[in-house]
Structures are given as C-alpha cells and as structure tokens.
C-alpha atoms as a PDB file:
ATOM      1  CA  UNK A   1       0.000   0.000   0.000  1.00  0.00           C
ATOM      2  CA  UNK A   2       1.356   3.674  -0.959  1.00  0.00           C
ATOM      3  CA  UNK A   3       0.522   5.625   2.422  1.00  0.00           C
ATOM      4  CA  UNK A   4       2.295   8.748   1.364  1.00  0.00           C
ATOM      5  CA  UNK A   5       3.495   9.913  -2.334  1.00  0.00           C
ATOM      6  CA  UNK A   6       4.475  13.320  -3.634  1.00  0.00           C
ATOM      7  CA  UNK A   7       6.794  14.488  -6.273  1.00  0.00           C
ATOM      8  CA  UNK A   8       9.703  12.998  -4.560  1.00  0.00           C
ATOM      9  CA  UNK A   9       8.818  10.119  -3.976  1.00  0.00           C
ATOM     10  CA  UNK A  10       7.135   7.220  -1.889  1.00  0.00           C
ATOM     11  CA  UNK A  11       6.255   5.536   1.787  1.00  0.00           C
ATOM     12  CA  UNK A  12       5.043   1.854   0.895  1.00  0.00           C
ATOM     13  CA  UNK A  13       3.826  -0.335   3.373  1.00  0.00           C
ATOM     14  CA  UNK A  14       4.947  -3.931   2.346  1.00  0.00           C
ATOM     15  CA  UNK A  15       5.706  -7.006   4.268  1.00  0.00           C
ATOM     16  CA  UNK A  16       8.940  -7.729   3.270  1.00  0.00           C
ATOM     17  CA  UNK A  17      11.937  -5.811   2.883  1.00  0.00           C
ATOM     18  CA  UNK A  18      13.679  -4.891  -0.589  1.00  0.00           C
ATOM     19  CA  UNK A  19      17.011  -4.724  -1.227  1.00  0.00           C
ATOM     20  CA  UNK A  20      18.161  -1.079  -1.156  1.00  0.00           C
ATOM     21  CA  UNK A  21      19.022   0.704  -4.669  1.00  0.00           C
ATOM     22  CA  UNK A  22      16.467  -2.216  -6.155  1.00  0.00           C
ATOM     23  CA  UNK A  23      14.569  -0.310  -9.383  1.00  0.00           C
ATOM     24  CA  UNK A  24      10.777  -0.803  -8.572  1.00  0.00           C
ATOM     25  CA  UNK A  25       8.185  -0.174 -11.103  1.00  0.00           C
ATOM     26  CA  UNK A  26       4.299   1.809  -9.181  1.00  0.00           C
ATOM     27  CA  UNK A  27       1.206   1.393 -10.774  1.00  0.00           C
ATOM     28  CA  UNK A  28      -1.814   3.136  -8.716  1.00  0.00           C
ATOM     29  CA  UNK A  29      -4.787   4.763  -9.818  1.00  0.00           C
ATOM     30  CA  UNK A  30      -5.767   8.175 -10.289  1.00  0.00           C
ATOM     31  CA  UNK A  31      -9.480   8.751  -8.635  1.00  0.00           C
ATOM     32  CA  UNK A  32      -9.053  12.133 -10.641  1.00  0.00           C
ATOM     33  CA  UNK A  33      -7.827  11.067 -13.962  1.00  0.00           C
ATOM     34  CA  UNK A  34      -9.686   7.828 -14.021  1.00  0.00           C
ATOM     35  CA  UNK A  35      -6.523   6.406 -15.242  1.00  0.00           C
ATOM     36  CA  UNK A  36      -3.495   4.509 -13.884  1.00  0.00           C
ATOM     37  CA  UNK A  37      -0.435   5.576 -13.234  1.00  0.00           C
ATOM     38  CA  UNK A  38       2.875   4.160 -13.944  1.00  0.00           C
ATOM     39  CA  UNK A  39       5.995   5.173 -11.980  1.00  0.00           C
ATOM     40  CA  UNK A  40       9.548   3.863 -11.926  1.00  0.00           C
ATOM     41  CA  UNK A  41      11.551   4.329  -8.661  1.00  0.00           C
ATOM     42  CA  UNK A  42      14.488   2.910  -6.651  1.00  0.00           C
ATOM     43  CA  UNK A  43      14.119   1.678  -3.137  1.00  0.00           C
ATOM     44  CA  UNK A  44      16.290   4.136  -0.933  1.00  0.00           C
ATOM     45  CA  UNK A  45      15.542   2.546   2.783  1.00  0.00           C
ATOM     46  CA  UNK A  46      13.278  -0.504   3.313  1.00  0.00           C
ATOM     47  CA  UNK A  47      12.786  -2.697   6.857  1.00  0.00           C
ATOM     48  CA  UNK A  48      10.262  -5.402   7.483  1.00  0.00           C
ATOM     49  CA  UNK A  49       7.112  -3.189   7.343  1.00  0.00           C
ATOM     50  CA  UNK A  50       8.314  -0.558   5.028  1.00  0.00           C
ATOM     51  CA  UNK A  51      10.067   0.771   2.301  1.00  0.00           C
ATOM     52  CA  UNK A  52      10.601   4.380   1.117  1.00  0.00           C
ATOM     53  CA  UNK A  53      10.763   4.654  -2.814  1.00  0.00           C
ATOM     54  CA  UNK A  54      12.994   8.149  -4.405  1.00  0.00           C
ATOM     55  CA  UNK A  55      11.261   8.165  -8.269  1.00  0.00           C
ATOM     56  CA  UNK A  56      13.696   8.411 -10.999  1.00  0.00           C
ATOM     57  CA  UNK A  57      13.371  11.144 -14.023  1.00  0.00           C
ATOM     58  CA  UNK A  58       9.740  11.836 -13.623  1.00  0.00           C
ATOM     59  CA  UNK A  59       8.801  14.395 -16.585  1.00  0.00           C
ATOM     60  CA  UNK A  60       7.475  17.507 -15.386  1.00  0.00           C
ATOM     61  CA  UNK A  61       3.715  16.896 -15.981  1.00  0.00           C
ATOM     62  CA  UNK A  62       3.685  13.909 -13.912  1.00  0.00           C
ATOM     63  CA  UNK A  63       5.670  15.632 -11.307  1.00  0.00           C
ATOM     64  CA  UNK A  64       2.536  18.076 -11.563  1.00  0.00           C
ATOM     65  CA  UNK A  65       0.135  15.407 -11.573  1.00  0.00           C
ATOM     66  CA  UNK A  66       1.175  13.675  -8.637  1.00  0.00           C
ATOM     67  CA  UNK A  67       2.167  17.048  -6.384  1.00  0.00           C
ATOM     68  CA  UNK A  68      -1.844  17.790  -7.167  1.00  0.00           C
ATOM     69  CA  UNK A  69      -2.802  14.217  -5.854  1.00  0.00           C
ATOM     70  CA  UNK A  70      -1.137  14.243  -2.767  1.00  0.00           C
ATOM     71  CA  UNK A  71      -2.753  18.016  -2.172  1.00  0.00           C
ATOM     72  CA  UNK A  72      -5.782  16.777  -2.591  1.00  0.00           C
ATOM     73  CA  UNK A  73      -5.719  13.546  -0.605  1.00  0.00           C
ATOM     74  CA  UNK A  74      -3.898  15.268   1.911  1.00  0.00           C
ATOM     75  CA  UNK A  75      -6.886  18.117   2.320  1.00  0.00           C
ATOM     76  CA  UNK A  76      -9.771  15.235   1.476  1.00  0.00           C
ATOM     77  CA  UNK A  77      -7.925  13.678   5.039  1.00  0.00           C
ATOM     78  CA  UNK A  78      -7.818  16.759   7.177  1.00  0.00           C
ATOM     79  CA  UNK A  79     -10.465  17.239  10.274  1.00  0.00           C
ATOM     80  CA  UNK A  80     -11.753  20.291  11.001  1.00  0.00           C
END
C-alpha cells in the first residue's frame, strides 16, 4: 500500500523488505484522472514493514500530476 506519495517520492507499506538501490516499477490509480499511473523508482531505505521509494526522471507533468494528488488527498484527510 502507498501511504504517502508526492513528487519525490514514496512511503510503501509492504511485508517484506527490498534490497536497497532495487529499481521498482508503481502502478496506482488516479481517482481524478480515471486512469493509472505508472511510476519507476528505486528503493532508498526498506525494513520489514516498510520501504521508502525516491522516483527516478519523472517528466514535469507527472511531477505536476502527482504534487496535485497528494494536495488533494492530503486536504480530502484533514479534520476540522
């Protein structure tokens, strides 16, 4: 499960550890878009419940594209 993203990159939950510098390939979907989203990434730190993912030359637009999605989640998950 991706429980954070942004333009950076990625916290995945996972329940198994990855080698670090391993290339991982995302795909999640985009409530907004209605489409999916493909990502390539390399695991930077990763433990038995976690592992956080820096994304590798991400064009502009989808550097847009996800800095927008995690906005929005992050406001749709804010109490007032």
């Amino acid at each position: 499960f991706i429980l954070d993203i942004n333009s950076f990159g990625a916290y995945i939950e996972t329940s198994e550890a990855f080698p670090v510098g391993q290339q991982i390939d995302l795909t999640f979907f985009n409530p907004f878009s209605h489409k999916h989203i493909d990502l390539v990434g390399q695991i930077i730190w990763s433990n038995n419940y976690a592992s956080g993912v820096r994304f590798n030359n991400l064009p502009r637009h989808r550097k847009d594209m996800i800095a927008f999605f995690a906005e929005t989640e992050d406001m749709n998950t804010k109490t007032v």
